[in-house]
Protein backbone atom coordinates (compact mmCIF):
# COMPACT_ATOMS: atom_id res chain seq x y z
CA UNK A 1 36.98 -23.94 87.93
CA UNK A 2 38.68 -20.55 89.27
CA UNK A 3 41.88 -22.34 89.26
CA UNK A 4 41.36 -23.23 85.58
CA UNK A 5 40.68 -19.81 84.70
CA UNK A 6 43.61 -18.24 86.68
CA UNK A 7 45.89 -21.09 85.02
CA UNK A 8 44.46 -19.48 81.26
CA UNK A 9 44.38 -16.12 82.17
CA UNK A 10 48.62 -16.69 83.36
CA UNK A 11 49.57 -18.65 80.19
CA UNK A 12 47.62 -15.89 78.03
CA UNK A 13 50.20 -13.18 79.69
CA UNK A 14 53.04 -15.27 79.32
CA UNK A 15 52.82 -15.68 75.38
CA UNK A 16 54.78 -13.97 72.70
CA UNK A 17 53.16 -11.20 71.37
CA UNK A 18 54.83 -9.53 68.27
CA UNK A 19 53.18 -6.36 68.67
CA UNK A 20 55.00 -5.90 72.22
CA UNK A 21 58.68 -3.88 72.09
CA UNK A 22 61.54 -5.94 73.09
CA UNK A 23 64.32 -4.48 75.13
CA UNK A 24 67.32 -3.68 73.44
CA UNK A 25 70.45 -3.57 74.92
CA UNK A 26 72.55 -0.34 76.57
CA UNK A 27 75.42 -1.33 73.74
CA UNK A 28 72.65 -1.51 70.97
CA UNK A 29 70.55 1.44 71.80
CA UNK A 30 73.75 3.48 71.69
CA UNK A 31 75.12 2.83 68.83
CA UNK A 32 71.08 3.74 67.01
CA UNK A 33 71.47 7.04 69.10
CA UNK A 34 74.79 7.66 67.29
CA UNK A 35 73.85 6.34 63.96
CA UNK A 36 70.70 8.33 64.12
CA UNK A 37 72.74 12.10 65.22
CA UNK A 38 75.69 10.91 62.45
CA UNK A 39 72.97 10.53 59.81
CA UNK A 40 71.72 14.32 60.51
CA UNK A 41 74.71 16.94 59.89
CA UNK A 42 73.62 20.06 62.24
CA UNK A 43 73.79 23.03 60.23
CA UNK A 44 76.28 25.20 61.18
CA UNK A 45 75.21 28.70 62.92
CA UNK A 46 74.58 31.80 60.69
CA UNK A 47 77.31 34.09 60.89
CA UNK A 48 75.36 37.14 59.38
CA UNK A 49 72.78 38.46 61.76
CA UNK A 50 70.22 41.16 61.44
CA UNK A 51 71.51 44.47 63.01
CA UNK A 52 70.12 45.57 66.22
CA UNK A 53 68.61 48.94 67.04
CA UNK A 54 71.87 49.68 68.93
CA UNK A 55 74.11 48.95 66.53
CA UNK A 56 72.86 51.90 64.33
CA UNK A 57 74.53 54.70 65.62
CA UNK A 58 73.99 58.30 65.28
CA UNK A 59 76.48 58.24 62.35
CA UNK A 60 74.56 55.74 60.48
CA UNK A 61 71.42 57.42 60.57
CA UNK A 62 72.67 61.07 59.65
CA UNK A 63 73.73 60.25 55.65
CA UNK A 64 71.14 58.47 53.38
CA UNK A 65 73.32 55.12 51.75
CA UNK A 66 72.94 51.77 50.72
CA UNK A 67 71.80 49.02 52.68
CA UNK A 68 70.84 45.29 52.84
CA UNK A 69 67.59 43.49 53.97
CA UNK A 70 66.25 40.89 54.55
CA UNK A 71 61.87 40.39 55.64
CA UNK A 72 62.09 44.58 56.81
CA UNK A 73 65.03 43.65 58.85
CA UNK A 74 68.76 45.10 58.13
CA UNK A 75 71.59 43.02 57.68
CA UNK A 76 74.24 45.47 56.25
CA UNK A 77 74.11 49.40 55.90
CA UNK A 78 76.43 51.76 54.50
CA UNK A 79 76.76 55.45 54.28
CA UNK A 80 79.38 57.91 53.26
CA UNK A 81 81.09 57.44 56.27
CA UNK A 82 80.99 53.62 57.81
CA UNK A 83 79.90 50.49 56.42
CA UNK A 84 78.32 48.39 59.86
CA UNK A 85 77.33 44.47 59.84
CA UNK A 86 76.68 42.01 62.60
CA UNK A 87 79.03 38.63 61.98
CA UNK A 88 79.53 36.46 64.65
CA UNK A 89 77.54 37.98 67.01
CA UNK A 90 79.64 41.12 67.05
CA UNK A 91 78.92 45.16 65.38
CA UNK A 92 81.69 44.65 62.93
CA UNK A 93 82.91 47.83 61.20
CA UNK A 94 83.55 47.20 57.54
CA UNK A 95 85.99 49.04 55.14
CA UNK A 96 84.74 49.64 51.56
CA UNK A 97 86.57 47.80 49.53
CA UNK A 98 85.38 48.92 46.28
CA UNK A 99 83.02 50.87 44.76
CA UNK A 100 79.58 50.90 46.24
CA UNK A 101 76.81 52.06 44.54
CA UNK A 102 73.04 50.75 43.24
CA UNK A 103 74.31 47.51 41.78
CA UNK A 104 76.23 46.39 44.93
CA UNK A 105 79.56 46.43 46.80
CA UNK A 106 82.54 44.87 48.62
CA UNK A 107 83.57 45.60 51.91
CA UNK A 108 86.09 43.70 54.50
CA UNK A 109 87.45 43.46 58.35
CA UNK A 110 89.86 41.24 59.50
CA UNK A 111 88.91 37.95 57.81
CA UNK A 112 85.38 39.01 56.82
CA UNK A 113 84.58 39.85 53.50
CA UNK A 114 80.91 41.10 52.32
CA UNK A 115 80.25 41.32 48.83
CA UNK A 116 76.26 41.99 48.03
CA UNK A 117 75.05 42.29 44.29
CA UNK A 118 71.92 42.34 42.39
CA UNK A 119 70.40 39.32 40.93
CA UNK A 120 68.61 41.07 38.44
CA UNK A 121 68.38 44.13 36.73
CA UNK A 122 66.60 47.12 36.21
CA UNK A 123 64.16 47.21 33.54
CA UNK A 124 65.52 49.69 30.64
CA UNK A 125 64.79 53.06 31.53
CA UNK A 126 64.42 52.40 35.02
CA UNK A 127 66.59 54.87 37.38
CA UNK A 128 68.61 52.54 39.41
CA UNK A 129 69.44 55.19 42.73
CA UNK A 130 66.54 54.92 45.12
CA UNK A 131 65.06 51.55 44.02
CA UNK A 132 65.19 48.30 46.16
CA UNK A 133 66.30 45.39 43.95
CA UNK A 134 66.44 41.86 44.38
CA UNK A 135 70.05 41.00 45.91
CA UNK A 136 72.59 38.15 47.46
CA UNK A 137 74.92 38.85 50.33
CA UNK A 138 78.45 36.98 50.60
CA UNK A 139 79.95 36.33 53.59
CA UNK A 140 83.34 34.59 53.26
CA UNK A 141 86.66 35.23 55.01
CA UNK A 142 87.55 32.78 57.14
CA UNK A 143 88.69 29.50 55.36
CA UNK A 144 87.57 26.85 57.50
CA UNK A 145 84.20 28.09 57.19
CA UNK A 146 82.35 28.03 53.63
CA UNK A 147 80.85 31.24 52.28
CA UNK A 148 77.42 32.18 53.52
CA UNK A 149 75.18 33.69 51.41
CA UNK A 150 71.95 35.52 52.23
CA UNK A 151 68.83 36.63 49.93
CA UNK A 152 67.32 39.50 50.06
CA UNK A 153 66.93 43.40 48.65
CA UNK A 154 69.71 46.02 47.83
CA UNK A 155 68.56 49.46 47.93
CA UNK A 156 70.86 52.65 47.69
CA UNK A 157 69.52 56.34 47.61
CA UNK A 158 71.99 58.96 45.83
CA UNK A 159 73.87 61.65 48.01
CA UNK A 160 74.12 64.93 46.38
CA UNK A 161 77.78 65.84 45.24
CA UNK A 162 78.14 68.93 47.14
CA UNK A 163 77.23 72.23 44.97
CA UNK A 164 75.13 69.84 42.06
């Protein structure tokens, strides 16, 4: 009788049983892992960073200007005398390009260009200097890489013309 038992208990193990994984082979699983990674594009790394205490020199602070966030943190700021932005992990100096002023600007480095506008504007009446509106940030530059754009707020104060 224990034999029996031992005999049914073995042939019950031994049976197919669809619920159980079967083992695929090295070749196989391989080419799933690849399918699986081709099938998900990584996203290439932001270029545009927020600015870091550090990079906000002295210089930066001295002259009220125009500058770009993004949640409370700064991704671009500008002032009578520099224009600073961190691309590719790097304090990047910018030259203004253009004119700068409440609804935007344009400003470049060697192949970097940063052009930020508003996306909407003021309601009529409203003084533009000294309000924070609604803006997109442009990186482009380098042509292997597409443009990168950021949302976020523009917000420039006005610096008296001397003597006014």
């Amino acid at each position: 009788m224990r034999t029996c038992f031992l005999l049914l208990l073995a042939l019950a193990a031994c049976g197919d049983n669809a619920d159980t994984p079967q083992a695929v082979a090295p070749e196989e699983l391989a080419n799933q892992i690849e399918a699986i990674h081709e099938a998900r594009p990584e996203k290439a790394p932001q270029r545009l960073a927020y600015l870091r205490e550090a990079d906000l020199s002295s210089e930066l602070r001295a002259l009220p200007g125009c500058r770009f966030e993004q949640g409370g943190q700064i991704l671009l700021i500008v002032n009578a005398a520099v224009a600073v932005a961190r691309v590719d992990n790097e304090r990047v100096p910018l030259a203004v390009s253009g004119p700068v002023g409440p609804t935007g600007g344009f400003f470049t480095a060697h192949r970097i260009t940063l052009s930020v506008g508003r996306t909407t504007p003021p309601p009529a009446g409203t003084p533009s200097a000294g309000a924070a509106w609604p803006a997109q940030v442009t990186l482009a530059g380098k042509p292997e890489v597409p443009p990168e754009r950021h949302e976020g707020t523009w917000l420039c104060t006005v610096n008296p013309a001397p003597g006014g």
